[in-house]
C-alpha atoms as a PDB file:
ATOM      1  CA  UNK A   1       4.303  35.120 -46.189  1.00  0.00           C
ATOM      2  CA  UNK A   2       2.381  35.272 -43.111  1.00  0.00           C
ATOM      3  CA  UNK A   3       4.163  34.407 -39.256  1.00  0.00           C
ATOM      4  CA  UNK A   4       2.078  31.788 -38.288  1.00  0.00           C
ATOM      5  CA  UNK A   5       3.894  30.850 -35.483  1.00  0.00           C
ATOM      6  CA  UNK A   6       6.011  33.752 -33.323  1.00  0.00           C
ATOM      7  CA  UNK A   7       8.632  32.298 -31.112  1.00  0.00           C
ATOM      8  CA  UNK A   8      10.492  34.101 -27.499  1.00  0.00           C
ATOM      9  CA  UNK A   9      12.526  32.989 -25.014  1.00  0.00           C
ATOM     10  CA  UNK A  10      13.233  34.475 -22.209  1.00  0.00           C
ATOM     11  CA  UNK A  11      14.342  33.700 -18.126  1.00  0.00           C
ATOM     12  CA  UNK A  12      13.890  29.901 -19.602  1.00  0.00           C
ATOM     13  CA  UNK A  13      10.979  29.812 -20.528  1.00  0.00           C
ATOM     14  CA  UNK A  14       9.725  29.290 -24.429  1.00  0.00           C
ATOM     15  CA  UNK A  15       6.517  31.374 -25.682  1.00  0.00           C
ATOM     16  CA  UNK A  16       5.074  29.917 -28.819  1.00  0.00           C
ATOM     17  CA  UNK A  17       2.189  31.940 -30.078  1.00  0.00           C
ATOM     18  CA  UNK A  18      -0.391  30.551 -32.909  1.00  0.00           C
ATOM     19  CA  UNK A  19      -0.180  33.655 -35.131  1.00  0.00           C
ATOM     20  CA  UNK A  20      -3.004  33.269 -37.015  1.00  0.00           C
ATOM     21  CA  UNK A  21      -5.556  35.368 -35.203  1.00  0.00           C
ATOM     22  CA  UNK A  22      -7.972  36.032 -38.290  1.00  0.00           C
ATOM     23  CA  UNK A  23      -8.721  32.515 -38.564  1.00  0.00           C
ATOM     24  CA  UNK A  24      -8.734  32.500 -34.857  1.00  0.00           C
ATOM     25  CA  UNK A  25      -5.374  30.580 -35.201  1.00  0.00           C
ATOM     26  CA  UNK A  26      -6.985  27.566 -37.136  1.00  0.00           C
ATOM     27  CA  UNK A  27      -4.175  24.922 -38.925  1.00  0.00           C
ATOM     28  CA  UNK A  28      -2.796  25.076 -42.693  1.00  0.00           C
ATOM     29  CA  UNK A  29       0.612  23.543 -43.570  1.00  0.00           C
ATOM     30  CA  UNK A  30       2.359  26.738 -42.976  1.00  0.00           C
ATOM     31  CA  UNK A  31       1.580  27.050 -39.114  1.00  0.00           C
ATOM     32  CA  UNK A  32       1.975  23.019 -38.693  1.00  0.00           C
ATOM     33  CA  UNK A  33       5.455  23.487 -39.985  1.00  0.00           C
ATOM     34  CA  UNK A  34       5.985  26.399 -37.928  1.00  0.00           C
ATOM     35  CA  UNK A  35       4.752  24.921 -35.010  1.00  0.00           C
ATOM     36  CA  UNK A  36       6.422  22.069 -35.010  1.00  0.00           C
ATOM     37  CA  UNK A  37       9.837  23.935 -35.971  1.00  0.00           C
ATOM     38  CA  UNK A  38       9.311  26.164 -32.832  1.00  0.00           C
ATOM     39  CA  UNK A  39       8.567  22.650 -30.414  1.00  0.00           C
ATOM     40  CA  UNK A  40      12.378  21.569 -32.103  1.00  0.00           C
ATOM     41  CA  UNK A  41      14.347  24.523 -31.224  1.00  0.00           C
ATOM     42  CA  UNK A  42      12.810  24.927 -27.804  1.00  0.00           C
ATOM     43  CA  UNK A  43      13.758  21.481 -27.323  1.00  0.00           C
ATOM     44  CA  UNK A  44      16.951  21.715 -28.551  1.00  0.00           C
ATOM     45  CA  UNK A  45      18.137  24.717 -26.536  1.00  0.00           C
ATOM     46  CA  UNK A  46      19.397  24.203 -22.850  1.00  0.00           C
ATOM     47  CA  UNK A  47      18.413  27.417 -22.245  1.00  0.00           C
ATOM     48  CA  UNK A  48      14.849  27.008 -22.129  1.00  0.00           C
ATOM     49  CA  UNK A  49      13.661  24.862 -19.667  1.00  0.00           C
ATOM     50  CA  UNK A  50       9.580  25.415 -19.559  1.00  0.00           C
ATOM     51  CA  UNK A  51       7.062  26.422 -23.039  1.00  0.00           C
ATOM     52  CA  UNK A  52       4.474  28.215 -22.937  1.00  0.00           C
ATOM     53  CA  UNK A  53       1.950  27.727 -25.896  1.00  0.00           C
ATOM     54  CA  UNK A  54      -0.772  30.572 -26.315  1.00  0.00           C
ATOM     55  CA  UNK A  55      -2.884  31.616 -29.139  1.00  0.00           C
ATOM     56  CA  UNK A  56      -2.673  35.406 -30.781  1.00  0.00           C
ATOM     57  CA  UNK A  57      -6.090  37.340 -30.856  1.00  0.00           C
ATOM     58  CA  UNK A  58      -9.517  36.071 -29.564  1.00  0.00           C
ATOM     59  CA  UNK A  59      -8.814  32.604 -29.990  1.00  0.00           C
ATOM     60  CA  UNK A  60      -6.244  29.819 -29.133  1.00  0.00           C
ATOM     61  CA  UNK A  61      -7.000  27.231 -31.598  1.00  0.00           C
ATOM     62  CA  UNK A  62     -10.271  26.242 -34.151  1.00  0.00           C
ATOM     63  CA  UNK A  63      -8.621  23.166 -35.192  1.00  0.00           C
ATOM     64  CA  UNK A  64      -8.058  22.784 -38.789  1.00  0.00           C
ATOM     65  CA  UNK A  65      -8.474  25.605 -40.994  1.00  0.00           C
ATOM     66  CA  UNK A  66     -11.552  24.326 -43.306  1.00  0.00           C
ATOM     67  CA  UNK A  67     -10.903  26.301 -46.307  1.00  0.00           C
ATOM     68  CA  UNK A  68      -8.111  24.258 -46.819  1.00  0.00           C
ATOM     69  CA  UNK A  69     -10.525  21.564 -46.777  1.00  0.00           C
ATOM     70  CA  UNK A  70     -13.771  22.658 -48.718  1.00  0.00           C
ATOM     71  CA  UNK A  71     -14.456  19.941 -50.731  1.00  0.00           C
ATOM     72  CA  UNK A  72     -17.270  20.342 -53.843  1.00  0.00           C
ATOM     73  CA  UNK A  73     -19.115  17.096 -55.067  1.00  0.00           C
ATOM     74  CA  UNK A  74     -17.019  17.075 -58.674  1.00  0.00           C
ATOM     75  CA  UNK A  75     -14.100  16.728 -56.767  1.00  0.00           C
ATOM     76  CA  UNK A  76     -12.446  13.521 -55.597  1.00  0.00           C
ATOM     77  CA  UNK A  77     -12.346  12.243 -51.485  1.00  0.00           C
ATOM     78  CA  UNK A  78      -9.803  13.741 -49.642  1.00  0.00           C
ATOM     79  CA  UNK A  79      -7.284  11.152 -47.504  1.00  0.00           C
ATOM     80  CA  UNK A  80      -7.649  13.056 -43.847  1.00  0.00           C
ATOM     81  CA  UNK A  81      -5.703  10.225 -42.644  1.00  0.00           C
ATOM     82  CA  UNK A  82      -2.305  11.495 -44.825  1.00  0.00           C
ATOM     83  CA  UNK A  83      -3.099  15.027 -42.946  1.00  0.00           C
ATOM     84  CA  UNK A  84      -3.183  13.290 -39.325  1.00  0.00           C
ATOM     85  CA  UNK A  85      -0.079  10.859 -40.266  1.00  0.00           C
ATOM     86  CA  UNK A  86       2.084  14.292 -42.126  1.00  0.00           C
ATOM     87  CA  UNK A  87       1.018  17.071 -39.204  1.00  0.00           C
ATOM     88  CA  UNK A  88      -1.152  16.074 -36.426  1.00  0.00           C
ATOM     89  CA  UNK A  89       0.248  13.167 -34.195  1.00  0.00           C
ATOM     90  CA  UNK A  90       3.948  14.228 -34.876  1.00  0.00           C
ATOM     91  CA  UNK A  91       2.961  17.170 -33.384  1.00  0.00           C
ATOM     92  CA  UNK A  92       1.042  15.666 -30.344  1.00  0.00           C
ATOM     93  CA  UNK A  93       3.992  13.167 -30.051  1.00  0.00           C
ATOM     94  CA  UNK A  94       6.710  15.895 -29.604  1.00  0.00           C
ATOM     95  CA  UNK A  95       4.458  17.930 -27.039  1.00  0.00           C
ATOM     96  CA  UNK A  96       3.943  14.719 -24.693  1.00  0.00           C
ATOM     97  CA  UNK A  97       7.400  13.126 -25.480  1.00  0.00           C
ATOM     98  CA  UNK A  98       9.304  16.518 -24.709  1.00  0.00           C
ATOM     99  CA  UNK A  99      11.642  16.342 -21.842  1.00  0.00           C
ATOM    100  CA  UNK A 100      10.700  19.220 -20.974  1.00  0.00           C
ATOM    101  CA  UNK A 101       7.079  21.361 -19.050  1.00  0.00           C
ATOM    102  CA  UNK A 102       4.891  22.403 -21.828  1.00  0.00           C
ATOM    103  CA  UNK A 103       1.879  24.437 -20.505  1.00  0.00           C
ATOM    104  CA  UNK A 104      -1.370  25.633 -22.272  1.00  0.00           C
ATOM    105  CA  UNK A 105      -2.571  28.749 -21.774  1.00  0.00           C
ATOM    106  CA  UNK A 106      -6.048  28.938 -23.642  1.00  0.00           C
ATOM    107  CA  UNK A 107      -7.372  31.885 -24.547  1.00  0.00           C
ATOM    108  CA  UNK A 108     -10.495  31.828 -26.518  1.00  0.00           C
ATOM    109  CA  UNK A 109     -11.631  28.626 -28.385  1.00  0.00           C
ATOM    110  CA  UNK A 110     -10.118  25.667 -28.541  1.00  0.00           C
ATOM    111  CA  UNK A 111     -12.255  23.476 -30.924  1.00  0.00           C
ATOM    112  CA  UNK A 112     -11.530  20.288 -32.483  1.00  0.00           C
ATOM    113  CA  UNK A 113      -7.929  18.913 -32.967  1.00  0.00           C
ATOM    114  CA  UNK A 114      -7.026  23.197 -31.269  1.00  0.00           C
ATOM    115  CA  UNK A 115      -8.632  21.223 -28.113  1.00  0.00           C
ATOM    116  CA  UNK A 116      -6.761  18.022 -28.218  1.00  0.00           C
ATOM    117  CA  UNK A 117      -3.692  20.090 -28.854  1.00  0.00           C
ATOM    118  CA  UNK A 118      -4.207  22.167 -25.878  1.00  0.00           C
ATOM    119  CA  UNK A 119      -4.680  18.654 -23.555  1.00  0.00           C
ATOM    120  CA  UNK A 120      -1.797  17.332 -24.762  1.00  0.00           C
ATOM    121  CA  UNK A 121      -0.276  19.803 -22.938  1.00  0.00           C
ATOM    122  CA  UNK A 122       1.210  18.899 -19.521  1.00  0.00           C
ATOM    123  CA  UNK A 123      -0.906  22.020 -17.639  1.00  0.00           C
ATOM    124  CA  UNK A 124      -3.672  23.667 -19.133  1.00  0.00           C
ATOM    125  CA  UNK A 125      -4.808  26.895 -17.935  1.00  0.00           C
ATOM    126  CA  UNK A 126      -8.054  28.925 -19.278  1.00  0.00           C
ATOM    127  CA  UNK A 127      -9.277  32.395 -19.477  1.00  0.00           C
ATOM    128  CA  UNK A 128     -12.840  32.546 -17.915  1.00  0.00           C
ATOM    129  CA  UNK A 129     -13.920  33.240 -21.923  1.00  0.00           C
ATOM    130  CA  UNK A 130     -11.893  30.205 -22.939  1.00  0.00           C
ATOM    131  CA  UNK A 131     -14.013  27.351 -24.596  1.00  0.00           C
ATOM    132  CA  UNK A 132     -13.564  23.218 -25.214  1.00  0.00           C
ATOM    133  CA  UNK A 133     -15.496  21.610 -28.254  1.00  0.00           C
ATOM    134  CA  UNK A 134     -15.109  18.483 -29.730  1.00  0.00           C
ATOM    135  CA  UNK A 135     -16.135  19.485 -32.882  1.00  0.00           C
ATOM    136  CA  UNK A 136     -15.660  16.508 -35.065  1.00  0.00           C
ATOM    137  CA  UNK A 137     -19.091  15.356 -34.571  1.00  0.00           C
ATOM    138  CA  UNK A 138     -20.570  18.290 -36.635  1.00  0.00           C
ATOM    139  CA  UNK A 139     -19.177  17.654 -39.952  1.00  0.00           C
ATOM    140  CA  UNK A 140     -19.057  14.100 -39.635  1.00  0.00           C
ATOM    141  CA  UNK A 141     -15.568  13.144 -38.418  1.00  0.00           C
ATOM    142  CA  UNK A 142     -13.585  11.525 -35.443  1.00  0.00           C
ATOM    143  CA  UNK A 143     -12.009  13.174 -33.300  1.00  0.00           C
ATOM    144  CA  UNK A 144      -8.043  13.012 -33.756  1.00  0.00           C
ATOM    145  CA  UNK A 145      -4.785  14.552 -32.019  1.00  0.00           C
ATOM    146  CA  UNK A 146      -5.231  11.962 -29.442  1.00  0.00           C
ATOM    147  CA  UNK A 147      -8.513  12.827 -28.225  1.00  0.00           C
ATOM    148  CA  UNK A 148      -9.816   9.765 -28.237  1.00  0.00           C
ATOM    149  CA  UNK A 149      -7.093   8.616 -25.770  1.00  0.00           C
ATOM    150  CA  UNK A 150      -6.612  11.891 -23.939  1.00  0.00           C
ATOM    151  CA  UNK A 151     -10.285  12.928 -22.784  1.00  0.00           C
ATOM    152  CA  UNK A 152     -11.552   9.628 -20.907  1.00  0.00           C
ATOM    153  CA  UNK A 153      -8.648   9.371 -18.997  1.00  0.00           C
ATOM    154  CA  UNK A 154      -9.101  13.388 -18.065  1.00  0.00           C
ATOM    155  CA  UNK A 155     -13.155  12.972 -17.106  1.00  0.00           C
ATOM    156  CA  UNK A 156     -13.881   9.652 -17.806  1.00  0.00           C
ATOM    157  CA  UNK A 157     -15.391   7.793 -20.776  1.00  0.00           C
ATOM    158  CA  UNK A 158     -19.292   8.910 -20.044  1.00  0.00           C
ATOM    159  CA  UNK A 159     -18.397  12.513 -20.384  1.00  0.00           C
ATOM    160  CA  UNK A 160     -16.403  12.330 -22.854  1.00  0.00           C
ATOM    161  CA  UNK A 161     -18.177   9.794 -24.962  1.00  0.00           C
ATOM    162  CA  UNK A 162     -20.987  12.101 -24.665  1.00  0.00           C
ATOM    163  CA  UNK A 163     -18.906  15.383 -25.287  1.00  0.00           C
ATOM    164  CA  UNK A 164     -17.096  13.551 -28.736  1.00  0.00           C
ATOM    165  CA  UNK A 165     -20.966  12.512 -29.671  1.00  0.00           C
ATOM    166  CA  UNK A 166     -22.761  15.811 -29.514  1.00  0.00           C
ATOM    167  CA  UNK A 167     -20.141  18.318 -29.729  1.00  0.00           C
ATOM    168  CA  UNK A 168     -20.990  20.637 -26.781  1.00  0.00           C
ATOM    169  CA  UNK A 169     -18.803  23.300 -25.380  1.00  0.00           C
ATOM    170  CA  UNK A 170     -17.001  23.256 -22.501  1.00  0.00           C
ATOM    171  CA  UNK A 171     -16.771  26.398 -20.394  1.00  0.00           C
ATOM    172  CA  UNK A 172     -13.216  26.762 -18.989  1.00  0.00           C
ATOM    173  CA  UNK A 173     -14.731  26.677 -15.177  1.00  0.00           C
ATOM    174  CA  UNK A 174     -16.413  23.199 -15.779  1.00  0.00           C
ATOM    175  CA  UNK A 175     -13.222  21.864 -17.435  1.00  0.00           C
ATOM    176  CA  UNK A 176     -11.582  22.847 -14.407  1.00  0.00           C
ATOM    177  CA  UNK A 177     -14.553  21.683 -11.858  1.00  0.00           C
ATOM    178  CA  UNK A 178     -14.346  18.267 -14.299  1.00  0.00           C
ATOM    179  CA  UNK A 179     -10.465  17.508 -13.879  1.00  0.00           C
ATOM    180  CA  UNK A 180     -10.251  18.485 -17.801  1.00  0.00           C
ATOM    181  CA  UNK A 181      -7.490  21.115 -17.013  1.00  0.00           C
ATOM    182  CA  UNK A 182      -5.526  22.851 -14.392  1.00  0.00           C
ATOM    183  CA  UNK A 183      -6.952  25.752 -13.705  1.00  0.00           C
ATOM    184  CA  UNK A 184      -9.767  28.517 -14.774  1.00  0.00           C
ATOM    185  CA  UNK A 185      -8.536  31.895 -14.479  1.00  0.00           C
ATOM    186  CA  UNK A 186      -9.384  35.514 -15.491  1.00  0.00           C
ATOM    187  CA  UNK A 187      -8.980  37.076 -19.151  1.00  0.00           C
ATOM    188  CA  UNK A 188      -6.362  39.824 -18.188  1.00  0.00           C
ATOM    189  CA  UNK A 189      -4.196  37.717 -16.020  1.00  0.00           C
ATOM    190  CA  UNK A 190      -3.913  34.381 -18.167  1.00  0.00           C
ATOM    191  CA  UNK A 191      -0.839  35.457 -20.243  1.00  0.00           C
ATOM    192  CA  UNK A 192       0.724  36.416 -16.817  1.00  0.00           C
ATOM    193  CA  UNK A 193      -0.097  33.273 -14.703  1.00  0.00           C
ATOM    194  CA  UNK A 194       0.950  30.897 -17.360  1.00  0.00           C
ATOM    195  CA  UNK A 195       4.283  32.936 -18.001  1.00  0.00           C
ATOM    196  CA  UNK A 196       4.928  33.042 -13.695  1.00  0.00           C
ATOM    197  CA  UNK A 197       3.796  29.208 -13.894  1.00  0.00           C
ATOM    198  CA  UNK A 198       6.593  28.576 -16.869  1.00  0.00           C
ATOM    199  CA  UNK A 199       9.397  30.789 -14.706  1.00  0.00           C
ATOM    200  CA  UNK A 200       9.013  28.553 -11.708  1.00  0.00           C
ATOM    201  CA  UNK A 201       9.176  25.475 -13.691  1.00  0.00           C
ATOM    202  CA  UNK A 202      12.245  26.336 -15.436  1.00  0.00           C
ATOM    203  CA  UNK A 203      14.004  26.629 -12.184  1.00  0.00           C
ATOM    204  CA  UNK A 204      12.896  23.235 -11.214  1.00  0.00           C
ATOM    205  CA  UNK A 205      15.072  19.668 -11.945  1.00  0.00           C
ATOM    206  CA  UNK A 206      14.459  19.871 -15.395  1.00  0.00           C
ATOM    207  CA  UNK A 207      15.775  16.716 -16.304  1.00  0.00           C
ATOM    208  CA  UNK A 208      13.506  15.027 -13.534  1.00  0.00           C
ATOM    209  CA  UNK A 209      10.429  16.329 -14.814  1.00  0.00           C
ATOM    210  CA  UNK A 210      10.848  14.703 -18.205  1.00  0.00           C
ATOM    211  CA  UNK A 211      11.202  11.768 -16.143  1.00  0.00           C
ATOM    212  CA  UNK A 212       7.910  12.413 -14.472  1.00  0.00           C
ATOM    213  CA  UNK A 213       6.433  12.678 -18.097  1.00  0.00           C
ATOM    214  CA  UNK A 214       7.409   9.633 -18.902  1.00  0.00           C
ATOM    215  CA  UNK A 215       5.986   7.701 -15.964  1.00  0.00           C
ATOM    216  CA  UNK A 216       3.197   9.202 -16.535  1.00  0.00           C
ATOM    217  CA  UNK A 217       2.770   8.681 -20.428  1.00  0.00           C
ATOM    218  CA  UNK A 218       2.968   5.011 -19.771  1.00  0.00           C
ATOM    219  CA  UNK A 219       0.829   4.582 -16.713  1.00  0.00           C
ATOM    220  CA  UNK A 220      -2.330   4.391 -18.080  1.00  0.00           C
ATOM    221  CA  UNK A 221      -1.212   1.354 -20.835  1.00  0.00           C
ATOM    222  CA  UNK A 222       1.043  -0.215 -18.404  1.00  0.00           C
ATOM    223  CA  UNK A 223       0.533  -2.583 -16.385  1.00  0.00           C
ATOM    224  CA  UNK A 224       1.461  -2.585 -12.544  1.00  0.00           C
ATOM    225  CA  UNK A 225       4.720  -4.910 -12.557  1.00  0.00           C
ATOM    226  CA  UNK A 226       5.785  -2.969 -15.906  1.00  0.00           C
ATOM    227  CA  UNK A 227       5.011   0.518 -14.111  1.00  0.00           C
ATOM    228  CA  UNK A 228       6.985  -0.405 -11.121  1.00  0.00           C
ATOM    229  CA  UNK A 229       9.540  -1.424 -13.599  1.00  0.00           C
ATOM    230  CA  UNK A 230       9.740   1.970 -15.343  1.00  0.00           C
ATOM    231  CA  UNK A 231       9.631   3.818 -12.575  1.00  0.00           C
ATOM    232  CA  UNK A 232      12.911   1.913 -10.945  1.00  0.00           C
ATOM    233  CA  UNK A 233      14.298   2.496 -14.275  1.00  0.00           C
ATOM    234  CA  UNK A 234      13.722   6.052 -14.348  1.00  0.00           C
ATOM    235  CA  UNK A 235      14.697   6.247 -10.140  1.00  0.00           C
ATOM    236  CA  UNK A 236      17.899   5.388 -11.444  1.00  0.00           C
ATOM    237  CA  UNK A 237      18.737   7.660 -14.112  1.00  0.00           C
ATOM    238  CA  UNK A 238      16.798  10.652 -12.066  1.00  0.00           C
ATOM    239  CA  UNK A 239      19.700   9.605  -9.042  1.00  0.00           C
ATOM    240  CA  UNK A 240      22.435  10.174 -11.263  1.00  0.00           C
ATOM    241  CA  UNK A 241      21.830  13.793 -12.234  1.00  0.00           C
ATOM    242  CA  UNK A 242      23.878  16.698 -10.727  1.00  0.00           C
ATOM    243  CA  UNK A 243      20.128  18.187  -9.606  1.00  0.00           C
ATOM    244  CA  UNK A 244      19.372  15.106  -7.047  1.00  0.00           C
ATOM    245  CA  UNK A 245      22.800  15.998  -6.017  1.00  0.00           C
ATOM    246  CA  UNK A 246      22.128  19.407  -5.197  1.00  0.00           C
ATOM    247  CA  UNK A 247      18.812  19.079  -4.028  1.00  0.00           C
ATOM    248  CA  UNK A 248      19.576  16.532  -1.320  1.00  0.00           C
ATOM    249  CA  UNK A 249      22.879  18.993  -0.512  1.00  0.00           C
ATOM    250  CA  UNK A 250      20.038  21.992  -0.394  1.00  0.00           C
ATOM    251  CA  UNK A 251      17.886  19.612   2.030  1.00  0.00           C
ATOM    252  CA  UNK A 252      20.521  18.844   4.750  1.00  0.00           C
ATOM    253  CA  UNK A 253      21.744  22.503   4.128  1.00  0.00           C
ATOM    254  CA  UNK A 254      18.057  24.088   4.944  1.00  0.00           C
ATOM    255  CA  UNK A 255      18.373  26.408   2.171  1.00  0.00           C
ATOM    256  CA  UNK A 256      16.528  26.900  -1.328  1.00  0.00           C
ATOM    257  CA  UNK A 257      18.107  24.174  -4.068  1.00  0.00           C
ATOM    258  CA  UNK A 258      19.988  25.587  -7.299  1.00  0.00           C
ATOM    259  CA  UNK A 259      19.106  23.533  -9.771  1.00  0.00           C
ATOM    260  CA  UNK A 260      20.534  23.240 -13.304  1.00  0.00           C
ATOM    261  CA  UNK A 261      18.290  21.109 -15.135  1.00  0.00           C
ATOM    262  CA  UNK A 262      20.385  18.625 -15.856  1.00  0.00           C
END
């Protein structure tokens, strides 16, 4: 049986690679499992405080692998929704809902649910060659792995409404130029700059950055009084940890903080 998904860790910092590079890392079962099986034990280990997710070969993600999917007319509907429910938002669920960084490094294409994946992310970053496309459109279908939620509040709803409607690509620079990711960088450094990226996050109040997820997961659903709310709520936990300790100690000491992650 094939590796879909290959798994490292190392100074903190998770690398999951889509190993599917033939079918320029498109989803079956196999790699959903594997995926999400990698996203657990990343989680799960103190060790690692950052991910990285990348895709193998010349692409990071084409979405759902459609010969799993090829459907001839004496065969009976398929229920996409059971597929979404089983695989796809568990897995966009766990990426936002970690309590931990998880950055994007897109290499290639990332086309349909592969490009919702990748924005689920907390920081994209893009290889010049790298590629956005809402491909739903094209075979008549909706786009899914939170798309619908992500992209308008990335670029707005007349972009993306327009993007989701006609299925155009999206060069890496005008993703970045639109606000759709982090940054646009070249081929041969991408690996490196999302791997550097991971290392400093992992030395950073780990704890305190799930925090910051969280705030920022609710925002755009909350209103004001219940923001304010959360965010006194998650003031107070953030003050208890040993890394506010140590960074207001590394503050009044006028020297580099230590922190723990925890």
């Amino acid at each position: 049986m094939e590796q879909t998904v290959l798994y490292s860790a190392e100074a903190g910092v998770a690398l999951i690679t889509l190993n599917r590079p033939q079918q320029l890392n498109s989803f079956n079962p196999e790699m959903h499992q594997a995926l999400m099986a990698s996203l657990k034990q990343a989680e799960a280990d103190p060790a690692v405080r950052a991910i990285v997710l990348i895709g193998a070969g010349r692409g990071f993600c084409a979405g759902q692998d459609l010969n799993d999917r090829n459907i001839s007319a004496d065969q009976p509907m398929p229920d996409l929704g059971e597929s979404i429910e089983r695989f796809y938002n568990p897995l966009v669920k766990k990426i936002t809902q970690l309590n931990k960084p998880v950055i994007a490094a897109v290499n290639g294409v990332a086309a349909g649910a592969g490009a919702n994946l990748a924005l689920a992310c907390d920081i994209v970053i893009a290889a010049q060659s790298a590629s956005f496309i809402q491909a739903f459109c094209k075979i008549g279908l909706v786009p899914d792995s939170g798309g619908t939620w992500i992209l308008p509040r990335l670029i707005g709803p007349a972009r993306a409404k327009a993007l989701m409607l006609q299925g155009n690509k999206v060069s890496a620079e005008q993703a970045a130029d639109w606000g759709m990711i982090w940054q646009c960088v070249a081929d041969d450094v991408l690996a490196s700059e999302a791997m550097a990226l991971g290392q400093q996050l992992a030395t950073q109040p780990t704890t305190g950055l799930g925090y910051i997820k969280q705030a920022l997961l609710h925002s755009s659903t909350n209103t004001l009084e219940e923001q304010l709310d959360l965010e006194r709520d998650l003031q107070r936990l953030a003050g208890r940890t040993e890394d506010y300790r140590e960074g207001v100690a590394a503050f009044f000491a006028k020297r580099q903080p230590t922190f723990k992650g925890y």
